[in-house]
N, C-alpha and C. Protein backbone atom coordinates (compact mmCIF):
# COMPACT_ATOMS: atom_id res chain seq x y z
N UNK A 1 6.01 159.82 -53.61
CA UNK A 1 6.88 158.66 -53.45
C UNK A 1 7.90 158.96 -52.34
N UNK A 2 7.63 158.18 -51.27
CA UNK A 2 8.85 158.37 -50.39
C UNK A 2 9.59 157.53 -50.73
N UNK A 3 11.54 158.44 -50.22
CA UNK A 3 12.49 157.23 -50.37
C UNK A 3 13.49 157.51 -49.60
N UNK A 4 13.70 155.77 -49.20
CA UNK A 4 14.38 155.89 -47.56
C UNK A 4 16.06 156.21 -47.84
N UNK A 5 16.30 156.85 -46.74
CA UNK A 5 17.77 157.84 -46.62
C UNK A 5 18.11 156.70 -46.28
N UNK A 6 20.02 156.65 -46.96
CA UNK A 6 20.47 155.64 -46.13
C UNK A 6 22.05 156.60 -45.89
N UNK A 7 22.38 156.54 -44.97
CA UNK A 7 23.36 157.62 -44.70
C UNK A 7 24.59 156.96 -43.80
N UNK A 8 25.92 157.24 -44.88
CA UNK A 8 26.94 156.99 -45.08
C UNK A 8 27.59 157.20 -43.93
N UNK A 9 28.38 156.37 -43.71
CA UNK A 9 28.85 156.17 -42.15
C UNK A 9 28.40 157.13 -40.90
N UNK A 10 26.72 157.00 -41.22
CA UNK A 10 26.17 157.38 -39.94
C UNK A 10 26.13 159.21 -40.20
N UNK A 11 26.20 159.63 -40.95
CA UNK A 11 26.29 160.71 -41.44
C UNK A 11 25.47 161.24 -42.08
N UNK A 12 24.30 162.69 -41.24
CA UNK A 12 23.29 163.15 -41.88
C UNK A 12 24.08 163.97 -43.25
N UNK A 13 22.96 163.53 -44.74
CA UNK A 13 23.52 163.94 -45.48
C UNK A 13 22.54 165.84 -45.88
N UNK A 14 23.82 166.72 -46.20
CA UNK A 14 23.56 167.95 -46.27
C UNK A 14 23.93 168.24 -47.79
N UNK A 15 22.77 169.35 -48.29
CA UNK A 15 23.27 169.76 -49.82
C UNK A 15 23.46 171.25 -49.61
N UNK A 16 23.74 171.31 -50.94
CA UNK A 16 24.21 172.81 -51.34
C UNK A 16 23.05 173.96 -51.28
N UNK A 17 22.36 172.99 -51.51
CA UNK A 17 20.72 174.10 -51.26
C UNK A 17 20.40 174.68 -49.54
N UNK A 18 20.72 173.48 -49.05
CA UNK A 18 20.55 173.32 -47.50
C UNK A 18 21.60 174.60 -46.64
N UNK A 19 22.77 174.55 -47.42
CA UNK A 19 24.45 175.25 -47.17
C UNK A 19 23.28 176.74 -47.48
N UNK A 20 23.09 176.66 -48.54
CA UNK A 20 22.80 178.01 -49.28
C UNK A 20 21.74 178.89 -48.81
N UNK A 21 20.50 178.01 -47.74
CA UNK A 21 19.44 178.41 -47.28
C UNK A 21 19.80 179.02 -45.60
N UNK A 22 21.03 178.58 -45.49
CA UNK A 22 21.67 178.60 -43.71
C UNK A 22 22.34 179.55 -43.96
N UNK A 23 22.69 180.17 -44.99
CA UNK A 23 23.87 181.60 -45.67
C UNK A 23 22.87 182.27 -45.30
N UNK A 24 21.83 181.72 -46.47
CA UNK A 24 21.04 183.52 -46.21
C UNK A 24 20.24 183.70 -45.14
N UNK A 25 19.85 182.90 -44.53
CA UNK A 25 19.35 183.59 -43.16
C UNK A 25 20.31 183.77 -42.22
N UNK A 26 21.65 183.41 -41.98
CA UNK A 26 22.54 183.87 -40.89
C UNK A 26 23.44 185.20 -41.49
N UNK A 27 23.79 184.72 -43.06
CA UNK A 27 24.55 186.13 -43.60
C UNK A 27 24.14 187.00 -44.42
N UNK A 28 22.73 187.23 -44.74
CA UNK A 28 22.42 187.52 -46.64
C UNK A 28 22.73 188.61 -47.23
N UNK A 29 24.33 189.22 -46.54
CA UNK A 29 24.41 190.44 -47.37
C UNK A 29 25.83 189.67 -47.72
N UNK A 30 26.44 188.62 -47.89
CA UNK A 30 27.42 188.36 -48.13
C UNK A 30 27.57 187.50 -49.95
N UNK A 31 28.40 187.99 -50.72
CA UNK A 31 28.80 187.09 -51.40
C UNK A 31 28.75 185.57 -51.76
N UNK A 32 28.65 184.87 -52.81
CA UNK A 32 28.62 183.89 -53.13
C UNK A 32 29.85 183.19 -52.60
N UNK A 33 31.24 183.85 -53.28
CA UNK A 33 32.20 183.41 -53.23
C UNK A 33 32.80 183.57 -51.20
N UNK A 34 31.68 184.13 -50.92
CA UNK A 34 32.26 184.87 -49.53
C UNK A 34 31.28 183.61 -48.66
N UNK A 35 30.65 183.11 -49.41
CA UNK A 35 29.91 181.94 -48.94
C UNK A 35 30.59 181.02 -48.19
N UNK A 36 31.03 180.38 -49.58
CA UNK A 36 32.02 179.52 -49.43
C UNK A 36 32.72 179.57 -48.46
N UNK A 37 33.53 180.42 -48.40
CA UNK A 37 34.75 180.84 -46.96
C UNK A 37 33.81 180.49 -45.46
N UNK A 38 32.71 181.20 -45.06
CA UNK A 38 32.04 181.02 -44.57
C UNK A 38 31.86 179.74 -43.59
N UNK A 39 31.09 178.79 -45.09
CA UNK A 39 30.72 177.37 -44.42
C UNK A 39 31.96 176.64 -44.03
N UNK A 40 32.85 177.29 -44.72
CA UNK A 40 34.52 176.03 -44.09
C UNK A 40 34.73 176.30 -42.73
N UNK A 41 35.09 178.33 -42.69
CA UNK A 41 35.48 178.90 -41.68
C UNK A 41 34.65 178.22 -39.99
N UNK A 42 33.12 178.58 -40.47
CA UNK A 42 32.00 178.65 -39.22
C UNK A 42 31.76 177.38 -39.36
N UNK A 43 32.26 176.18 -40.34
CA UNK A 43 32.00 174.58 -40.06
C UNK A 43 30.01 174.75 -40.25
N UNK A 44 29.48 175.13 -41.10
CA UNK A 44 28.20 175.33 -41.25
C UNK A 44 27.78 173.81 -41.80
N UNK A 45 28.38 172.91 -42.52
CA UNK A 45 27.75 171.41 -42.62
C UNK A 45 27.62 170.86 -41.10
N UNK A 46 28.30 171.03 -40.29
CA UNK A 46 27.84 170.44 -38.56
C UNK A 46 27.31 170.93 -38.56
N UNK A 47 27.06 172.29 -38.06
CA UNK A 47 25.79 172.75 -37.22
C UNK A 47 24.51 172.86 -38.18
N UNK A 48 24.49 172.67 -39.64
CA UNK A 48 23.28 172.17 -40.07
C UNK A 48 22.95 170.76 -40.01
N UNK A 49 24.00 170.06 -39.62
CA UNK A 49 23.82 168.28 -39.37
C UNK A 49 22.83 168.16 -37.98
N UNK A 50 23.40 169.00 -36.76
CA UNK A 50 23.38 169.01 -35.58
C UNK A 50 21.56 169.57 -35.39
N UNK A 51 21.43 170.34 -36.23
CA UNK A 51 19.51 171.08 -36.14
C UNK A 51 19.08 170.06 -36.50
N UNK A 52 19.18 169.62 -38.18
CA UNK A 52 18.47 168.41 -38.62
C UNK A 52 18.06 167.35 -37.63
N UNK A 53 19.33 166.97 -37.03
CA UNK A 53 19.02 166.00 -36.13
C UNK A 53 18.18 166.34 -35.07
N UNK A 54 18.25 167.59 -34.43
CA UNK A 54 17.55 168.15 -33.39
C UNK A 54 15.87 168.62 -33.65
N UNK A 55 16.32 168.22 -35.25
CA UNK A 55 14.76 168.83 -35.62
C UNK A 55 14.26 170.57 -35.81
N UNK A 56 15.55 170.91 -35.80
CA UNK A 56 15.64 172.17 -36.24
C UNK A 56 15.56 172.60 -37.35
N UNK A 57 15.77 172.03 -38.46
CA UNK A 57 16.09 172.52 -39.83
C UNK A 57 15.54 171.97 -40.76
């Protein structure tokens, strides 16, 4: 069953799985909680927005 994305003011939508799969291949010796810090610090929801769109991810 496909089902169509509809995305909120134009905004590719990203999950926690997506966050969590971009940790461990850029950091995977780091912490959970060290995660977190991470995706705020390095802004990791853009640049996983930015592949998606590019067809990267």
């Amino acid at each position: 069953m496909n089902q169509k994305i509809f995305y909120l003011f134009r905004m590719m939508p990203v999950t926690e799985k997506e966050i969590q799969k971009w940790i461990n291949k850029v950091t995977p010796e780091i912490s959970q909680l060290q995660g977190k810090e991470y995706t705020r610090q390095w802004n990791v929801i853009s640049k996983i927005r930015q592949a998606k769109n590019g067809g990267l991810f």
